[in-house]
N, C-alpha and C. Protein backbone atom coordinates (compact mmCIF):
# COMPACT_ATOMS: atom_id res chain seq x y z
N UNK A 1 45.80 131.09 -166.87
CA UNK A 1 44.39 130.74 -167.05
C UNK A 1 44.19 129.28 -166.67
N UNK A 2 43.06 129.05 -165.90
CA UNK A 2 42.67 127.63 -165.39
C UNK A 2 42.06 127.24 -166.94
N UNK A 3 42.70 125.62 -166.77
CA UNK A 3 42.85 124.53 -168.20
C UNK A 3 41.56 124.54 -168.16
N UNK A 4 40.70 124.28 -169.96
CA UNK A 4 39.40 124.27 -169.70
C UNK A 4 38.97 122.71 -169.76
N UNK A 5 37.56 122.35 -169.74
CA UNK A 5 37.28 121.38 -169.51
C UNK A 5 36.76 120.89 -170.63
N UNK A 6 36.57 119.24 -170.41
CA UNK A 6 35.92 118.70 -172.25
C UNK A 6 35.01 117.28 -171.01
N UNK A 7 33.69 117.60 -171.25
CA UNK A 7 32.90 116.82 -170.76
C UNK A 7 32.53 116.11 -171.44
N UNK A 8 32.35 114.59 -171.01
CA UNK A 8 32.08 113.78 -172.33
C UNK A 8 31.22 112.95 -171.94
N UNK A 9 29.87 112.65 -172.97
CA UNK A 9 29.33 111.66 -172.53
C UNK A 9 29.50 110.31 -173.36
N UNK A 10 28.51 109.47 -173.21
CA UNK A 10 29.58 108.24 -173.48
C UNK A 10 28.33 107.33 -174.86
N UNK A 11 27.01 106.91 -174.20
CA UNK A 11 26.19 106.52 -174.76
C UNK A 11 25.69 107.40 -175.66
N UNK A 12 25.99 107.53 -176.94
CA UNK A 12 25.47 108.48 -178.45
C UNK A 12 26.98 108.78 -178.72
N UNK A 13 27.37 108.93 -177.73
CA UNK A 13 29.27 109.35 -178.23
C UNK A 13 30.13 109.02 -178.58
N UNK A 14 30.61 107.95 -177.38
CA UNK A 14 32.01 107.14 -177.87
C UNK A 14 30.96 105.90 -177.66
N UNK A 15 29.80 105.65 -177.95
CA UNK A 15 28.80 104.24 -177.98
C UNK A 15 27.90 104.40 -179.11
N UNK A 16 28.21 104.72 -180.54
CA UNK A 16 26.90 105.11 -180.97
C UNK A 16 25.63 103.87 -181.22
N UNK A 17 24.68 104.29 -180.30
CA UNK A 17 23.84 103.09 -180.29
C UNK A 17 22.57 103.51 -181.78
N UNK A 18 23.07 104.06 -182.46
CA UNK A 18 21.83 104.81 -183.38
C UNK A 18 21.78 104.47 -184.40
N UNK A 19 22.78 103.48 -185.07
CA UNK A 19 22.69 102.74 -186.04
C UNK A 19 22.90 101.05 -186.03
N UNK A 20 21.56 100.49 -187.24
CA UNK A 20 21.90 99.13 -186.90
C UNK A 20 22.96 97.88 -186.36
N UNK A 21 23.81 98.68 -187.29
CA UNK A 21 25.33 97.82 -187.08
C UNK A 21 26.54 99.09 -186.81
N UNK A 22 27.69 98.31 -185.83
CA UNK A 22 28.36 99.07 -185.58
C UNK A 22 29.20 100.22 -186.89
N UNK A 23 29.33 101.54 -186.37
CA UNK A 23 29.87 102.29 -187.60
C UNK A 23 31.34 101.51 -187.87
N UNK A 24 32.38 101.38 -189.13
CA UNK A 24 33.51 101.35 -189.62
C UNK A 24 34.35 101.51 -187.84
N UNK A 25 35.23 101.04 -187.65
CA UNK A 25 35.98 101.28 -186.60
C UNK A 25 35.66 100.52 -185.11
N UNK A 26 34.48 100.72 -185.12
CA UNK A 26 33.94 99.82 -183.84
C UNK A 26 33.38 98.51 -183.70
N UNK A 27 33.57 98.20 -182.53
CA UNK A 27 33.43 96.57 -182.44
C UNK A 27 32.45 96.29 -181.10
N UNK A 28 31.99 95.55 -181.25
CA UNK A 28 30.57 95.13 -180.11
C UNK A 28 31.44 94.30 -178.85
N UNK A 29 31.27 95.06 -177.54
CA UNK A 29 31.63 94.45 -176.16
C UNK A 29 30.36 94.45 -175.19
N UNK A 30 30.06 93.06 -174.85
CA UNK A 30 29.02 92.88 -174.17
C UNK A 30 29.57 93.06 -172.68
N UNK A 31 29.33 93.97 -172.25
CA UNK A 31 29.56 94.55 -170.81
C UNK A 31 28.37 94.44 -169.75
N UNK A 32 27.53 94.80 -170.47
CA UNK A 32 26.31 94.57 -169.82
C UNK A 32 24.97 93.49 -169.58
N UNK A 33 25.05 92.42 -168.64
CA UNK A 33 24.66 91.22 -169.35
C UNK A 33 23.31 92.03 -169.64
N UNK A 34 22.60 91.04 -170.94
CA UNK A 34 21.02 91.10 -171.17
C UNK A 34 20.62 92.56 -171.65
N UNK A 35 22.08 93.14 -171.88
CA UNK A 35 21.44 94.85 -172.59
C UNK A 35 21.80 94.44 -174.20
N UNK A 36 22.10 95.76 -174.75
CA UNK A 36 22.68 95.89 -176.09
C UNK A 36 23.88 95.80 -175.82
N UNK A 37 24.63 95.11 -176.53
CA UNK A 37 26.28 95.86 -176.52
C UNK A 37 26.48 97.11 -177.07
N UNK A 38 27.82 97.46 -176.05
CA UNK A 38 28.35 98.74 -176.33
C UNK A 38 29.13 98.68 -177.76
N UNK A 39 29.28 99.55 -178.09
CA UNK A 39 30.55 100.01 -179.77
C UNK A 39 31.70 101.03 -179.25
N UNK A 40 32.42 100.07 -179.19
CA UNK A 40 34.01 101.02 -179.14
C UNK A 40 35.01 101.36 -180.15
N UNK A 41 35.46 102.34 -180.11
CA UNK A 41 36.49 102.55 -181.65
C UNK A 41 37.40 102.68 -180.29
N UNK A 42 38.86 101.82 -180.94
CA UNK A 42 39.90 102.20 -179.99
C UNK A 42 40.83 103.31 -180.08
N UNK A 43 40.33 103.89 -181.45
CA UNK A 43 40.93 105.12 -181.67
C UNK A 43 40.13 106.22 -181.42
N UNK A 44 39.39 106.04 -180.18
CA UNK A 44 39.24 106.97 -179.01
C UNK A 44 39.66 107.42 -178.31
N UNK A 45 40.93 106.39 -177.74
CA UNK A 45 41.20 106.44 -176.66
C UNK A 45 42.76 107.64 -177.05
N UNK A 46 43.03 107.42 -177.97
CA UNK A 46 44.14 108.32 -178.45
C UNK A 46 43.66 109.46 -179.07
N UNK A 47 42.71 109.89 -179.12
CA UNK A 47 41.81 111.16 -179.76
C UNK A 47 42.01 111.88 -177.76
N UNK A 48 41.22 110.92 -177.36
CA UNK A 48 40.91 111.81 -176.08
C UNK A 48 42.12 112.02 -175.30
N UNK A 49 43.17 111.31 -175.52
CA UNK A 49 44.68 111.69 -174.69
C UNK A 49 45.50 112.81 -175.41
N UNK A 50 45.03 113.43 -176.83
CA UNK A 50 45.20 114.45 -177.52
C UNK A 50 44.56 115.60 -176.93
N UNK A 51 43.39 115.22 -176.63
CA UNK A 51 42.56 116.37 -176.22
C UNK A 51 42.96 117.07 -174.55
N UNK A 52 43.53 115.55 -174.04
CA UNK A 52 43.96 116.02 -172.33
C UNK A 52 45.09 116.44 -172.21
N UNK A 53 45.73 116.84 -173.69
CA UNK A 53 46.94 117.43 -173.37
C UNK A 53 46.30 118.73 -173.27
N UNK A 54 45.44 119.76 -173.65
CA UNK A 54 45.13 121.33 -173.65
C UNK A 54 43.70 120.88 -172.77
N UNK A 55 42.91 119.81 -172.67
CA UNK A 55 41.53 120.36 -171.80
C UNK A 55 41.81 118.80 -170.77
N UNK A 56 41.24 119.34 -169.56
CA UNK A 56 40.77 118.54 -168.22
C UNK A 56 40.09 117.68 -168.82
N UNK A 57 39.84 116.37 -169.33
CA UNK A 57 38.89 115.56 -169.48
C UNK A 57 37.95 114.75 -168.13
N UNK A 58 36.67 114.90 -168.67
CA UNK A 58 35.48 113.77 -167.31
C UNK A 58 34.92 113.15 -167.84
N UNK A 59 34.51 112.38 -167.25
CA UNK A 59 33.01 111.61 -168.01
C UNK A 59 32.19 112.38 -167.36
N UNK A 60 31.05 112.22 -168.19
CA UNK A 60 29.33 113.84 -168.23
C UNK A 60 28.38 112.46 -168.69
N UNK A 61 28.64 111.36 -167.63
CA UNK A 61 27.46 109.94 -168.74
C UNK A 61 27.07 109.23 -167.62
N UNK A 62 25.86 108.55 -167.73
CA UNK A 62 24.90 107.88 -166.42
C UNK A 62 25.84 106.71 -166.31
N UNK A 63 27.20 106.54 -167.12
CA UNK A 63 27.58 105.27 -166.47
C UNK A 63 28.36 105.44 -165.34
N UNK A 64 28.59 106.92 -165.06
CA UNK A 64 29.29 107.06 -163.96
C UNK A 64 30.84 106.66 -163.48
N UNK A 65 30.99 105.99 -162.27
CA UNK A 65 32.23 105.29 -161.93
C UNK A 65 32.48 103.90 -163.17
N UNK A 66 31.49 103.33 -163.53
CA UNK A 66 31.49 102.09 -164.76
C UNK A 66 31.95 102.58 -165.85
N UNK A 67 32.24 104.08 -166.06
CA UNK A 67 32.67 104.31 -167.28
C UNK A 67 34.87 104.24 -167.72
N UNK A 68 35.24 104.16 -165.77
CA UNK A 68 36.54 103.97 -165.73
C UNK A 68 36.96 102.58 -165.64
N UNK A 69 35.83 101.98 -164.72
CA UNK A 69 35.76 100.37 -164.41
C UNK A 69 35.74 99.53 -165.98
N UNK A 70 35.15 100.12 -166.75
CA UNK A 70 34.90 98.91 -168.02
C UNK A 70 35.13 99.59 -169.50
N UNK A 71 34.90 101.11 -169.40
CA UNK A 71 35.10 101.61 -170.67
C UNK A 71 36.59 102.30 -171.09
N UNK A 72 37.23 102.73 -169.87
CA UNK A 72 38.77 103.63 -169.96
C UNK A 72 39.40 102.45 -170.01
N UNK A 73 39.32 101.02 -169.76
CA UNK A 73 40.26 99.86 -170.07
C UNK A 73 40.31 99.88 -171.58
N UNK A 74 39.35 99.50 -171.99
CA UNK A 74 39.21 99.38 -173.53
C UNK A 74 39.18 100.01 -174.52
N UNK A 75 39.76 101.75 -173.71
CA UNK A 75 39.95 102.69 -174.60
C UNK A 75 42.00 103.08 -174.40
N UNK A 76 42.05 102.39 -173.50
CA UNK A 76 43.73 102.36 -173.13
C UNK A 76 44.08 103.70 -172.58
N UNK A 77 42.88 104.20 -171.45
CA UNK A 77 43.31 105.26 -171.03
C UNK A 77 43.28 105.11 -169.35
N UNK A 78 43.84 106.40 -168.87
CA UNK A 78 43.79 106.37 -167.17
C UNK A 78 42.25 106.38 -166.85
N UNK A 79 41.88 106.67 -166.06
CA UNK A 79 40.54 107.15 -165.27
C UNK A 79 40.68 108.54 -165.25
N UNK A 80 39.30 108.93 -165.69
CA UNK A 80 39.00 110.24 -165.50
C UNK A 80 38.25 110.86 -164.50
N UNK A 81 37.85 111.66 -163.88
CA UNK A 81 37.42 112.19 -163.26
C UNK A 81 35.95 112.45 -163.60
N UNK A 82 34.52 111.95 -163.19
CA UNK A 82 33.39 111.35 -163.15
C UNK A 82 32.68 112.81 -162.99
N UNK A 83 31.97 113.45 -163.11
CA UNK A 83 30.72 114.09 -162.84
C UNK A 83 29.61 113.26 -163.01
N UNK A 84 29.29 112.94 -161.25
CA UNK A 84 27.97 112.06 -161.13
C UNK A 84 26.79 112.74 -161.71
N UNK A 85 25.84 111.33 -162.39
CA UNK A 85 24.58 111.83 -162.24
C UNK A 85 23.66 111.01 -161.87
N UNK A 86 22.30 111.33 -161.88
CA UNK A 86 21.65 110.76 -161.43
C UNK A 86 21.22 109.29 -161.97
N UNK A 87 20.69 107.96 -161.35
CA UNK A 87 20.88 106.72 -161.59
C UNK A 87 19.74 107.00 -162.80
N UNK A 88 19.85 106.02 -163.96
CA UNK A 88 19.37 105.84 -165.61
C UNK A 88 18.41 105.09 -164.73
N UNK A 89 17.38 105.49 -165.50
CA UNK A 89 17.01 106.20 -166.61
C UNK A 89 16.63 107.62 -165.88
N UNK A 90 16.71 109.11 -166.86
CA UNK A 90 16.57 110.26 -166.20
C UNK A 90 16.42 111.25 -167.17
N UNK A 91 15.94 112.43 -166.60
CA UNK A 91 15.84 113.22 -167.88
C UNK A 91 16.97 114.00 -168.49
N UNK A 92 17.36 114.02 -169.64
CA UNK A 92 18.65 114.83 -170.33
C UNK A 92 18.83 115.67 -169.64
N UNK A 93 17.87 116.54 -169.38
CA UNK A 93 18.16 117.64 -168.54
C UNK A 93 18.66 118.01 -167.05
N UNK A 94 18.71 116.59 -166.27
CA UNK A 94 18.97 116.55 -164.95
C UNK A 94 20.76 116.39 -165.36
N UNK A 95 21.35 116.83 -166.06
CA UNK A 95 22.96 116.58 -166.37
C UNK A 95 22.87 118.25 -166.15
N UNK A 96 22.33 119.16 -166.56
CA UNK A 96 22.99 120.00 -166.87
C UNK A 96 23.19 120.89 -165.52
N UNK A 97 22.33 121.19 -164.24
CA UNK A 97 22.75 121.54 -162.53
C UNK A 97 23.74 120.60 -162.46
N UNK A 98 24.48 119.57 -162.80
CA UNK A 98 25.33 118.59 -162.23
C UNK A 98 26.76 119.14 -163.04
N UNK A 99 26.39 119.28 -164.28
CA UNK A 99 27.95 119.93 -165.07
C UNK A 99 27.85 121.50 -164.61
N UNK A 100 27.23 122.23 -164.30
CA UNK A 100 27.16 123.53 -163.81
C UNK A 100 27.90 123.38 -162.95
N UNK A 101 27.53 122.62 -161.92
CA UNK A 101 28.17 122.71 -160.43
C UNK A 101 29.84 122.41 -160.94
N UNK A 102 30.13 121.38 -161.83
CA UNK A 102 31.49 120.59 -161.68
C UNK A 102 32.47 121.66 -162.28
N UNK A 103 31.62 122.47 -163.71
CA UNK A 103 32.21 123.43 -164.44
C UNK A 103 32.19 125.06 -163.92
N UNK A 104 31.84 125.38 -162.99
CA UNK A 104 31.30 126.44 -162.27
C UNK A 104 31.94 127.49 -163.19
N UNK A 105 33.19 128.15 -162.92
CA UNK A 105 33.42 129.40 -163.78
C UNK A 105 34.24 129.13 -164.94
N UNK A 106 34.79 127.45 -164.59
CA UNK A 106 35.69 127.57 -166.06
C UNK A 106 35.47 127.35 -167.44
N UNK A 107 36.40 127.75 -168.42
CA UNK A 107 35.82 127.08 -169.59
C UNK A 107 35.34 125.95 -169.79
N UNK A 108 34.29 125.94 -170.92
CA UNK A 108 34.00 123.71 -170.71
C UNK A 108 33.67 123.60 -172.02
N UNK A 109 34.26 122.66 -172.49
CA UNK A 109 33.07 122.20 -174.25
C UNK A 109 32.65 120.72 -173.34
N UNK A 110 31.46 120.52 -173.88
CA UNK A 110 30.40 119.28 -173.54
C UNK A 110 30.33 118.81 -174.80
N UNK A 111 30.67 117.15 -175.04
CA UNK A 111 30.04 116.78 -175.97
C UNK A 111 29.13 115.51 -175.34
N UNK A 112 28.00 115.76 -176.22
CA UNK A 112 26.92 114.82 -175.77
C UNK A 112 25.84 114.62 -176.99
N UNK A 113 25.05 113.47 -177.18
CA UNK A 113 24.01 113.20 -178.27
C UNK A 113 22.76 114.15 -177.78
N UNK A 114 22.64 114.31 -176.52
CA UNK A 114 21.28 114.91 -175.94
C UNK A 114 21.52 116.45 -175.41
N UNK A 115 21.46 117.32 -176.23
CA UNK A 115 21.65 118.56 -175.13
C UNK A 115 20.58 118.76 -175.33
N UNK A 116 20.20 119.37 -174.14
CA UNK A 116 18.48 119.85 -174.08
C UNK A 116 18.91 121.44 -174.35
N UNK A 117 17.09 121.94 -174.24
CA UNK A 117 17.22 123.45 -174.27
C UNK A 117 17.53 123.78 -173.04
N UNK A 118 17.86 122.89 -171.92
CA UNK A 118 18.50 123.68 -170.50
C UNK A 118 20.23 123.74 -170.81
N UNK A 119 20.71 123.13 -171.50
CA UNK A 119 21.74 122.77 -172.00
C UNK A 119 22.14 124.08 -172.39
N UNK A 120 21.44 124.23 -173.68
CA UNK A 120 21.87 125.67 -174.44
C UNK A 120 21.98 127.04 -173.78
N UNK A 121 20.55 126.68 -172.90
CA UNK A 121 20.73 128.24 -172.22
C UNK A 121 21.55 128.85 -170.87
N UNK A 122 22.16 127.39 -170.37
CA UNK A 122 23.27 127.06 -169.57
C UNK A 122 24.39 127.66 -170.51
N UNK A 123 24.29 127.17 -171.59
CA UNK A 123 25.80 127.36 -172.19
C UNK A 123 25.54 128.66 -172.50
N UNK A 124 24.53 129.43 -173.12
CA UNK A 124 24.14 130.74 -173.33
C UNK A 124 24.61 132.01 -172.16
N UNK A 125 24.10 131.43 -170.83
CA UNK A 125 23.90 132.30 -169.98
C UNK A 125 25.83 132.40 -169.16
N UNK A 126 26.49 131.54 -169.20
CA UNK A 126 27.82 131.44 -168.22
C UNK A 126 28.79 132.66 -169.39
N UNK A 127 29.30 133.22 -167.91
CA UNK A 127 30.38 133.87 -168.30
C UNK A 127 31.57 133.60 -169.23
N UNK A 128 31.75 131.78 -168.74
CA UNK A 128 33.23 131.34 -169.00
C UNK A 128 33.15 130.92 -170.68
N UNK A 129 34.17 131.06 -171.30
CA UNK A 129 33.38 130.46 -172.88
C UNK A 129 33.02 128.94 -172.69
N UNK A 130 32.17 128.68 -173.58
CA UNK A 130 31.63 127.04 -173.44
C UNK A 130 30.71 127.17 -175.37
N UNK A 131 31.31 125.95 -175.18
CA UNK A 131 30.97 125.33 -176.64
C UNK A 131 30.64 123.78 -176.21
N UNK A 132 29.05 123.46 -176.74
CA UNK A 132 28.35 122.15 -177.15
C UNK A 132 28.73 121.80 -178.41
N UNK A 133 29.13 120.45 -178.38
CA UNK A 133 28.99 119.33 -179.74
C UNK A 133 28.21 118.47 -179.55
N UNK A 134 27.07 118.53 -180.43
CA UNK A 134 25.82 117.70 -180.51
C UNK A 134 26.71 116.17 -181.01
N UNK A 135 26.61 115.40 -180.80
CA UNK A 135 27.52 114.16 -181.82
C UNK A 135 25.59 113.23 -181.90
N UNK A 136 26.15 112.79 -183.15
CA UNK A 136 24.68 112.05 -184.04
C UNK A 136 25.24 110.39 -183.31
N UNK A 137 24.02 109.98 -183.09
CA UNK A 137 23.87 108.76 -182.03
C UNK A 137 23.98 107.52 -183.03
N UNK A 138 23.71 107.61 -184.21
CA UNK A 138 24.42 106.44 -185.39
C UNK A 138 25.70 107.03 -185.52
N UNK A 139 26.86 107.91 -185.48
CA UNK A 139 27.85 108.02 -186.16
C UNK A 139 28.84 108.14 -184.30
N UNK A 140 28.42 108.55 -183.58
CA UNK A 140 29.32 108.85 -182.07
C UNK A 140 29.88 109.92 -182.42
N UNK A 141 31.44 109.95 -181.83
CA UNK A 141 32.54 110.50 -181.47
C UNK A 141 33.10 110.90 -183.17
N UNK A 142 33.87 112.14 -183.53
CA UNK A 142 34.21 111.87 -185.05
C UNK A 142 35.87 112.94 -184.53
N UNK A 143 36.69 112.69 -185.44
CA UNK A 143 37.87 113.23 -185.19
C UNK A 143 37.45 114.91 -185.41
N UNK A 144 36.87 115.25 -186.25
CA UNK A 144 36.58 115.88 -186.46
C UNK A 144 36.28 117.21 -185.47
N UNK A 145 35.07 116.39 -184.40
CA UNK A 145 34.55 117.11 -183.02
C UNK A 145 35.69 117.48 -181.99
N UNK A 146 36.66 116.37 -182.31
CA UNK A 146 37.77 116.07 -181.12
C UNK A 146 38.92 117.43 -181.78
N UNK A 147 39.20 117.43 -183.15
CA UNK A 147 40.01 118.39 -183.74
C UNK A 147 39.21 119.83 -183.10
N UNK A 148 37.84 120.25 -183.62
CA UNK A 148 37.41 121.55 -183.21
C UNK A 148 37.25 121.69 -181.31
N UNK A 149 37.57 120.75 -180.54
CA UNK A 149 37.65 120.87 -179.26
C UNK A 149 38.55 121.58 -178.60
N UNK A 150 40.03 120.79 -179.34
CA UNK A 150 41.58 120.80 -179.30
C UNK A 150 41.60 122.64 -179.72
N UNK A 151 40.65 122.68 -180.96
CA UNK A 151 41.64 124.03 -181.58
C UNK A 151 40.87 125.36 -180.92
N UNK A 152 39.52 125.12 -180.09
CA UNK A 152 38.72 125.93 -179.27
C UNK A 152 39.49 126.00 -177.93
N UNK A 153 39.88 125.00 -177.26
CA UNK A 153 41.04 125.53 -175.79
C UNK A 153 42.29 126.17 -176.32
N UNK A 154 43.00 125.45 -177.30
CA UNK A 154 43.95 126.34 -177.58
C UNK A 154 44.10 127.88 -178.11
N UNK A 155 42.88 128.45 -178.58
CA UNK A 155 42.37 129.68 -178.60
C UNK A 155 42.04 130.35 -177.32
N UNK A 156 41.88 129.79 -176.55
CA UNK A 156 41.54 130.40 -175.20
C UNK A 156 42.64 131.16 -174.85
């Protein structure tokens, strides 16, 4: 069986911009001059090299190629493999023809803060199994999401 996939987006996820101050674990890197800073937990980066042992990991996030350039340094991982999208600002929904195309028949879990209802009925309508994790945009990424990811491919 072809390895399934774990699409990840980045801003609500492994950035949660949704609460005042960074959650327990993360720390503020100004990457972007004149924006917000980003919030990184570095015990991301070893959550998601858990997860690439049973699923294909990508980035599924408008930062695109910037997400290997500035965010896989500071998570102490390789570069992943990008599913472009379209340049920010855009609608949630213009991700989901773009992970269709990248995920075509194989399995995929997506985690992202924004799934739209094109999202669901994408994930509704495909043959291959696929499971969404909504992650809450004050809290990101939780071991938790990363554990039920791990134990959903290995059921496959």
């Amino acid at each position: 069986m072809t390895r399934p996939l774990l699409l990840l987006d980045i801003d609500g996820v492994l950035n949660p911009y949704g609460a005042p101050d960074p959650p327990v674990g993360f720390t503020d890197h100004h990457l972007f001059p004149g924006e917000a800073p980003i919030r990184v937990n570095p015990a991301h980066g070893a959550w998601l090299s858990a997860a690439g042992e049973v699923l294909d990991v990508a980035w599924a996030s408008s930062w695109n190629d910037e997400a290997n350039q500035l965010l896989a340094p500071l998570l102490r991982i390789a570069s992943l493999p990008v599913v472009t999208m379209p340049p920010a600002p855009f609608d949630p929904g213009a991700k989901v023809p773009r992970i269709a195309a990248y995920a075509g028949r194989r399995p995929a879990a997506w985690i992202d803060d924004l799934h739209t209802p094109e999202a669901y009925d994408w994930a509704a309508d495909r043959a291959a199994p696929t499971l969404l994790i909504t992650a809450d945009p004050a809290i990101g990424l939780t071991r938790q999401s990363i554990d039920q990811v791990i134990a959903w491919a290995t059921a496959l």
